[in-house]
PDB file of N, CA and C in Angstrom:
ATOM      1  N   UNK A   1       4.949 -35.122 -33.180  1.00  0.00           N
ATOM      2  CA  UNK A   1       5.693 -33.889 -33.288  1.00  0.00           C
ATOM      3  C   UNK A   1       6.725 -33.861 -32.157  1.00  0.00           C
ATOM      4  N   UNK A   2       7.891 -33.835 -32.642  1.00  0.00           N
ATOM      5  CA  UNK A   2       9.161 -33.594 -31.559  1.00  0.00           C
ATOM      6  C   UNK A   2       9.510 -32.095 -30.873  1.00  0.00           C
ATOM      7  N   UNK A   3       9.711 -32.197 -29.788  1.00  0.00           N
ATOM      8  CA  UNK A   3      10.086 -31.097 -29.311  1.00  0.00           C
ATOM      9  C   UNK A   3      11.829 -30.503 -29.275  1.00  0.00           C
ATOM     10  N   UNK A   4      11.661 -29.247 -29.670  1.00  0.00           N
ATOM     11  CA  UNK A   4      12.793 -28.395 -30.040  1.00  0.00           C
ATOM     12  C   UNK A   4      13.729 -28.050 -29.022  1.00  0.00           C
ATOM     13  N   UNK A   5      14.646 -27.566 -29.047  1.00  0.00           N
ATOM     14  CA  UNK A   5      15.704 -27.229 -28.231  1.00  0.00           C
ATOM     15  C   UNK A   5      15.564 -25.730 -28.547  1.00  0.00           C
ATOM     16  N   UNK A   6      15.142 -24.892 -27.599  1.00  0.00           N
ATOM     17  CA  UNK A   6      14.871 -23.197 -28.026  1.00  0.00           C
ATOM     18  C   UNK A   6      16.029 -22.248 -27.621  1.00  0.00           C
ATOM     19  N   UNK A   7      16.350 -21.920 -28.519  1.00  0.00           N
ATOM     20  CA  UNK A   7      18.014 -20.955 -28.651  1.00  0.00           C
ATOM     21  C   UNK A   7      17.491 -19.593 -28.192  1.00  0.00           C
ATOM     22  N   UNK A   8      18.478 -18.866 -27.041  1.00  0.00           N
ATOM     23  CA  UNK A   8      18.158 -17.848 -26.751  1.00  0.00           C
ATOM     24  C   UNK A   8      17.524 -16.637 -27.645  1.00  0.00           C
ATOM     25  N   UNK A   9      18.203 -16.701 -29.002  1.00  0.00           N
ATOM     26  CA  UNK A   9      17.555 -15.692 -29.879  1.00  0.00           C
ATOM     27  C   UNK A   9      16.138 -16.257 -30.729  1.00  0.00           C
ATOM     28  N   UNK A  10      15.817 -17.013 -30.566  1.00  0.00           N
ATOM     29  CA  UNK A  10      14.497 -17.891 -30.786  1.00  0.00           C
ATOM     30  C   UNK A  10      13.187 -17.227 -30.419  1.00  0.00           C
ATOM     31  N   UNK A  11      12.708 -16.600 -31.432  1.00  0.00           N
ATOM     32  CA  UNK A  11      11.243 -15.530 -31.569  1.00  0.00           C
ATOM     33  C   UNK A  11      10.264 -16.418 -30.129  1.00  0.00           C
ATOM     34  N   UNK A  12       9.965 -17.652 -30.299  1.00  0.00           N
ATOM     35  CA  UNK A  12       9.231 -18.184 -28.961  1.00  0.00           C
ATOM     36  C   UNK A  12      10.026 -17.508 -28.121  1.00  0.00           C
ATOM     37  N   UNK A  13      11.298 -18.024 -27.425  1.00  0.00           N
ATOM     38  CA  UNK A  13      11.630 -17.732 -26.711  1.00  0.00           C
ATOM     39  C   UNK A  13      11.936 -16.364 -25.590  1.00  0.00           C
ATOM     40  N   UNK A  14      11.906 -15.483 -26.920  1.00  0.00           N
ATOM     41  CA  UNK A  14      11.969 -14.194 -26.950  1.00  0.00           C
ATOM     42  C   UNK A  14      10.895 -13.550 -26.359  1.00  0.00           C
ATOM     43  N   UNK A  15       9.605 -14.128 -27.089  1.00  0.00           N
ATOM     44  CA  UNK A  15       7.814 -13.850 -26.234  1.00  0.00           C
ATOM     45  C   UNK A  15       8.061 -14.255 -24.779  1.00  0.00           C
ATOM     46  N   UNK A  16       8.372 -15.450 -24.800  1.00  0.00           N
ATOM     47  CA  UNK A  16       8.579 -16.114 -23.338  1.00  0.00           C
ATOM     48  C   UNK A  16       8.605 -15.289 -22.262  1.00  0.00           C
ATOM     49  N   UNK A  17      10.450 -14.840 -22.304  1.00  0.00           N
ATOM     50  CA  UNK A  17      11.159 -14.129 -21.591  1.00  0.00           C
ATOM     51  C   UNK A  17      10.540 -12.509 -21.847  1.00  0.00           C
ATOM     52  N   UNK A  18       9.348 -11.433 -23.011  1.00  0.00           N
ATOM     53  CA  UNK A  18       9.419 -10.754 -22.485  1.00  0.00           C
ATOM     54  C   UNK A  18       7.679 -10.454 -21.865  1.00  0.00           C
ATOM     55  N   UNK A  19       7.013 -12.124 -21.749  1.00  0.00           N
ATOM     56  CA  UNK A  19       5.452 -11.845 -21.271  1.00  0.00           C
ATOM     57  C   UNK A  19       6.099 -12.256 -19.793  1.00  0.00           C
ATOM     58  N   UNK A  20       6.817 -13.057 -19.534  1.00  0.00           N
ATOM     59  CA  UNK A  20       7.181 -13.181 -18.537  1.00  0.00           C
ATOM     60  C   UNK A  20       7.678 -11.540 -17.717  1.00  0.00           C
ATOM     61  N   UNK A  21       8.651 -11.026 -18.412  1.00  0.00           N
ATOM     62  CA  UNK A  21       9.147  -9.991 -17.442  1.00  0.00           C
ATOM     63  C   UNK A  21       8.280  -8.665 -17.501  1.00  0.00           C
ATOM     64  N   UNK A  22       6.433  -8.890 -18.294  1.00  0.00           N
ATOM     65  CA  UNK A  22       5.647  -7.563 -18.484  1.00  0.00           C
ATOM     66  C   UNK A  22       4.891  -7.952 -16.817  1.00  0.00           C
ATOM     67  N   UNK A  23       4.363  -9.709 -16.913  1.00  0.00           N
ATOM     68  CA  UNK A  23       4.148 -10.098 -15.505  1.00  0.00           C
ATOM     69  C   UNK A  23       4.407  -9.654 -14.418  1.00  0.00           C
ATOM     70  N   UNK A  24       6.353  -9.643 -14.234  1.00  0.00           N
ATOM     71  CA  UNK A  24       7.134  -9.350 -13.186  1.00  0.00           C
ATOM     72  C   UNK A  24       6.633  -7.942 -12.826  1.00  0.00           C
ATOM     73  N   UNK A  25       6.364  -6.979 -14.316  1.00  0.00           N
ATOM     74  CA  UNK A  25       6.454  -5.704 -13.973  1.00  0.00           C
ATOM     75  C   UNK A  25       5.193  -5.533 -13.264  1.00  0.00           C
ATOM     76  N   UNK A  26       4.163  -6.180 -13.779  1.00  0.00           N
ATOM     77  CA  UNK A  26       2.755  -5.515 -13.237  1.00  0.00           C
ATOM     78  C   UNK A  26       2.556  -5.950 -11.828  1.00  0.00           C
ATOM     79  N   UNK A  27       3.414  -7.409 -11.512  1.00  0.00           N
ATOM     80  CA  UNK A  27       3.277  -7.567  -9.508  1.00  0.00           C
ATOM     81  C   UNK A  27       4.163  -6.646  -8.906  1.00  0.00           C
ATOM     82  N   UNK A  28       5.080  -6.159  -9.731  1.00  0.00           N
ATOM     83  CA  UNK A  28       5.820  -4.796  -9.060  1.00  0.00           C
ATOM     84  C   UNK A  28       4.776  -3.644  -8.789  1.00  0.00           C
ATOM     85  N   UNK A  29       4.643  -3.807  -9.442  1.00  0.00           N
ATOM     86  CA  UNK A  29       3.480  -2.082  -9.759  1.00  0.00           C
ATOM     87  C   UNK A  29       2.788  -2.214  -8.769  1.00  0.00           C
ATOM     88  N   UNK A  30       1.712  -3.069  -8.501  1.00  0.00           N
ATOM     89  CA  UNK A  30       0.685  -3.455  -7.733  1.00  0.00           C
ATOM     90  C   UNK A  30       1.319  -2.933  -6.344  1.00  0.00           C
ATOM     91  N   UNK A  31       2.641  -3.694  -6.014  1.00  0.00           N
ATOM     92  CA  UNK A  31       2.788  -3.836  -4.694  1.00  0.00           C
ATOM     93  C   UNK A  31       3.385  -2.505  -4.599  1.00  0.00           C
ATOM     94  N   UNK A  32       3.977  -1.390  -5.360  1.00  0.00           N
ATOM     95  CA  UNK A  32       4.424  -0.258  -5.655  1.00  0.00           C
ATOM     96  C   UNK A  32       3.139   0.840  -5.269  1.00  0.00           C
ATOM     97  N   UNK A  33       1.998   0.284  -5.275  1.00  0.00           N
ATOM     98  CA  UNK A  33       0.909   1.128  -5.689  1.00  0.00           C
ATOM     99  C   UNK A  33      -0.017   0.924  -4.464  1.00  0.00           C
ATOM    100  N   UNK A  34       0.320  -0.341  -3.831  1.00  0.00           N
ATOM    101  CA  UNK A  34      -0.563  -0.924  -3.156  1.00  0.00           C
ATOM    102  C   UNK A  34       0.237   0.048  -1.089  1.00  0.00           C
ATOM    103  N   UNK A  35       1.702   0.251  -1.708  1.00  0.00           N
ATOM    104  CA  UNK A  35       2.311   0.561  -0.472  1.00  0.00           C
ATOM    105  C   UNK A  35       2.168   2.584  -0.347  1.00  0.00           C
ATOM    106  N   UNK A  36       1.871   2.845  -1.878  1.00  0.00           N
ATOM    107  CA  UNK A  36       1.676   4.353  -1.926  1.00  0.00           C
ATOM    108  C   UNK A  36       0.188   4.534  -1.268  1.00  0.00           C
ATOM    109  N   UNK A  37      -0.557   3.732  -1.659  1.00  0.00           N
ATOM    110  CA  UNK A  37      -2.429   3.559  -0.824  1.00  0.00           C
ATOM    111  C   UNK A  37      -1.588   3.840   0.700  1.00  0.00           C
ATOM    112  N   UNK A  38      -1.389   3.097   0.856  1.00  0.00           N
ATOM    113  CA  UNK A  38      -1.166   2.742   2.360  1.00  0.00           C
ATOM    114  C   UNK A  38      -0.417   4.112   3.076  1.00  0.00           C
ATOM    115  N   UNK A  39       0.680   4.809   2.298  1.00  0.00           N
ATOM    116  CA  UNK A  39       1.409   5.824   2.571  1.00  0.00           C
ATOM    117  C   UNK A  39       0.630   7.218   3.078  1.00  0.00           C
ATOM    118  N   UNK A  40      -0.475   7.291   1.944  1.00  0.00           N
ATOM    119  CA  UNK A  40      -1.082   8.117   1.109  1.00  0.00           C
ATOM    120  C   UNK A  40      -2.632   8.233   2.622  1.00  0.00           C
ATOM    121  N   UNK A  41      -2.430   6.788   2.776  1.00  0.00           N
ATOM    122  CA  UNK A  41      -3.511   6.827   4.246  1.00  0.00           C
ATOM    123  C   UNK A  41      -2.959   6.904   5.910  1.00  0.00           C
ATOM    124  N   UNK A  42      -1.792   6.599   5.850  1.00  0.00           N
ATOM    125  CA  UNK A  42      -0.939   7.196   6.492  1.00  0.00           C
ATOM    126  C   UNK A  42      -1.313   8.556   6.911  1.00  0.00           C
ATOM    127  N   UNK A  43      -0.597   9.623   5.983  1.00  0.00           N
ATOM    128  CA  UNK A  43      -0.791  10.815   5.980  1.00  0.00           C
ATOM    129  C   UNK A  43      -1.900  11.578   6.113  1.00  0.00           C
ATOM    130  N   UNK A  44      -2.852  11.111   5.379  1.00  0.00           N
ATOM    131  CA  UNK A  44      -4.075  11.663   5.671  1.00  0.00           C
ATOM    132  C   UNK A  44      -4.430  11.517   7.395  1.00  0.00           C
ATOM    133  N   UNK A  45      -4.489  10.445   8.108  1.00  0.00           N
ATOM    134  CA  UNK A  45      -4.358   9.938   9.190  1.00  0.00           C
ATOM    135  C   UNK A  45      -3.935  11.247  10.103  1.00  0.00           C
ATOM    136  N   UNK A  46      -2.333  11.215   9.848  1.00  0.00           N
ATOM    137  CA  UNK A  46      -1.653  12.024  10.556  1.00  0.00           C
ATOM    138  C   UNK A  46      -1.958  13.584  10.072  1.00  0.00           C
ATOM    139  N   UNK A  47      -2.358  13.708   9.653  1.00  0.00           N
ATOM    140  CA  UNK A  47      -2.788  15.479   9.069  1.00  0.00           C
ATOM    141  C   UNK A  47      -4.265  15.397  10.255  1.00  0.00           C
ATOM    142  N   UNK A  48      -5.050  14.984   9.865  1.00  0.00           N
ATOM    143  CA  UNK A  48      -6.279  14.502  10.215  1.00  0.00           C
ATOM    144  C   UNK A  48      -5.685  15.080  12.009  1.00  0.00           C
ATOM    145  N   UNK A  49      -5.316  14.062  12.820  1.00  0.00           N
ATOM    146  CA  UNK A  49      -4.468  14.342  14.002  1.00  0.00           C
ATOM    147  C   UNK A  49      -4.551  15.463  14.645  1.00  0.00           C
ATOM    148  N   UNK A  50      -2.968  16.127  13.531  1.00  0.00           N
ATOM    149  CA  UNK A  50      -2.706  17.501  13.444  1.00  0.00           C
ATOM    150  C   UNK A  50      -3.584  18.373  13.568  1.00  0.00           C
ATOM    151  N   UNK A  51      -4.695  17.804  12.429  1.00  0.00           N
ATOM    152  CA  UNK A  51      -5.668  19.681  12.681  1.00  0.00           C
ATOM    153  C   UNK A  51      -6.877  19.415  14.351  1.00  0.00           C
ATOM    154  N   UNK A  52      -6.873  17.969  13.804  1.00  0.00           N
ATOM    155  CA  UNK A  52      -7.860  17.858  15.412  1.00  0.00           C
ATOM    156  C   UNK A  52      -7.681  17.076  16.477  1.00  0.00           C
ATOM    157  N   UNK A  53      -6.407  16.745  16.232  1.00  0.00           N
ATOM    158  CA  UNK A  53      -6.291  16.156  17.452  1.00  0.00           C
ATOM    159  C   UNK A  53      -6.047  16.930  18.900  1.00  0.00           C
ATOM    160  N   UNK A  54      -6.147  17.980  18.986  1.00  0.00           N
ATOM    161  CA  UNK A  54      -5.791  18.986  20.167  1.00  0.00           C
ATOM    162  C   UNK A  54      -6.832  19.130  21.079  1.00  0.00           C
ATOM    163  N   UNK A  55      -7.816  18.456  19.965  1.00  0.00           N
ATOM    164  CA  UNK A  55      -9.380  18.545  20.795  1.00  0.00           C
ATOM    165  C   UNK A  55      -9.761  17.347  21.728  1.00  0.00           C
ATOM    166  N   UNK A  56      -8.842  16.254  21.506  1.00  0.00           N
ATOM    167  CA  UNK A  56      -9.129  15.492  22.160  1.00  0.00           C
ATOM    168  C   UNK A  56      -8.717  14.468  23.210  1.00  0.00           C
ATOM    169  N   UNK A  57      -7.569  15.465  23.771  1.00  0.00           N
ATOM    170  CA  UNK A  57      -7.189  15.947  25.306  1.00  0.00           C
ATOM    171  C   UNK A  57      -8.429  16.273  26.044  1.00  0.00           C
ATOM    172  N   UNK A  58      -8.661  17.889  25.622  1.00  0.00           N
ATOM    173  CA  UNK A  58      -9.868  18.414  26.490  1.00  0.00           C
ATOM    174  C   UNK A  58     -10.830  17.600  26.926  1.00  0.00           C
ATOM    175  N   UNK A  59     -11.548  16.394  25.624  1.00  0.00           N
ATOM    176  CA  UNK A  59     -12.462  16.229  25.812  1.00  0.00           C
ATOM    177  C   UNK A  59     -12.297  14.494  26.602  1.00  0.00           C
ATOM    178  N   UNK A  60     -10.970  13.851  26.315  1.00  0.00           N
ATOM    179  CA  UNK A  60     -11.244  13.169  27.551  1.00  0.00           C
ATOM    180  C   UNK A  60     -10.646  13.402  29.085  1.00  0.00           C
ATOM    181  N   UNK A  61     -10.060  14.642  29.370  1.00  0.00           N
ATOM    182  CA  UNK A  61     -10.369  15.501  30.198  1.00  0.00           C
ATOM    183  C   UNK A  61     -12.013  15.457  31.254  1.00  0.00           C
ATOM    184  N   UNK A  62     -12.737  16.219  30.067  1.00  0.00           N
ATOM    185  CA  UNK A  62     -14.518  16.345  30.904  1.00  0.00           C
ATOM    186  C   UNK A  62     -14.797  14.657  30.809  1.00  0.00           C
ATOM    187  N   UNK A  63     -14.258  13.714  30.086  1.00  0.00           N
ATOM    188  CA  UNK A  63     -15.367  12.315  30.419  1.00  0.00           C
ATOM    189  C   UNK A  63     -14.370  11.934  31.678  1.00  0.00           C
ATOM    190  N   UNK A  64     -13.246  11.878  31.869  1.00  0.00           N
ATOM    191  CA  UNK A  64     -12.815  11.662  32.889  1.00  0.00           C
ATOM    192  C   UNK A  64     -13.310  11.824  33.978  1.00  0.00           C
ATOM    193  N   UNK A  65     -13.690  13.393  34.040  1.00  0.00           N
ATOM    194  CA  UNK A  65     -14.188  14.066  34.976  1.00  0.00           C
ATOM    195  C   UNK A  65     -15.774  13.476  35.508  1.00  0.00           C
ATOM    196  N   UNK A  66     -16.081  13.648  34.414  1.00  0.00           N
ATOM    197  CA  UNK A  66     -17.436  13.111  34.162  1.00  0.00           C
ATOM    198  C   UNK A  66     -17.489  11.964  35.152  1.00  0.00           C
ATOM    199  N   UNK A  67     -16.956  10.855  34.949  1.00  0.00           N
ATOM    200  CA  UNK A  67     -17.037   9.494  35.529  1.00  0.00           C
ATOM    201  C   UNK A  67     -16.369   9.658  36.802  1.00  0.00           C
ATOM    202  N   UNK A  68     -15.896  10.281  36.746  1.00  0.00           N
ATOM    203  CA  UNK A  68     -15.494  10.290  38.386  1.00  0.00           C
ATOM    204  C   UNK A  68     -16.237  11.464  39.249  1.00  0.00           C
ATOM    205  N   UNK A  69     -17.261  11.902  38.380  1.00  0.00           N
ATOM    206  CA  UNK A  69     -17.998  12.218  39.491  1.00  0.00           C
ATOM    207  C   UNK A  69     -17.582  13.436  40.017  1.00  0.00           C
ATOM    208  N   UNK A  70     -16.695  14.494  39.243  1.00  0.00           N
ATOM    209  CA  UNK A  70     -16.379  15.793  39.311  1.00  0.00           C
ATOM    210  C   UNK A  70     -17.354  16.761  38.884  1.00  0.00           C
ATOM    211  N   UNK A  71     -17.719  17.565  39.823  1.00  0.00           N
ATOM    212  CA  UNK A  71     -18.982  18.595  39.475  1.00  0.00           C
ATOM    213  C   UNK A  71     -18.305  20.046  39.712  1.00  0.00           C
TER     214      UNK A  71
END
């Protein structure tokens, strides 16, 4: 069996070019999805902070104190 010369409008060809570019789409997505995770933990992070991070000045404040022996 000889092999063909495949013309752009060529039904194979056509599958080719569009399993190929469903591929392209889904490593897009991933890395689209994979950078919103990351965003998404980000924020939480920094909210997280926000509501408590004020507390924890004070408290290495007293271990400071603590270790050095402040009474």
């Amino acid at each position: 069996m000889g092999h063909r010369a495949l013309k752009p409008d060529d039904p194979l060809q056509q599958n080719i070019r569009r399993t190929a570019g469903l591929h392209a789409l889904k490593k897009l997505r991933a890395l689209v999805e994979a950078d919103l995770a990351d965003e998404t933990y980000k924020a939480r992070v920094l909210r997280w902070l926000r509501r408590y991070g004020w507390l924890v000045l004070p408290l290495l404040t007293l271990l400071a104190a603590y270790l050095l022996g402040v009474r």
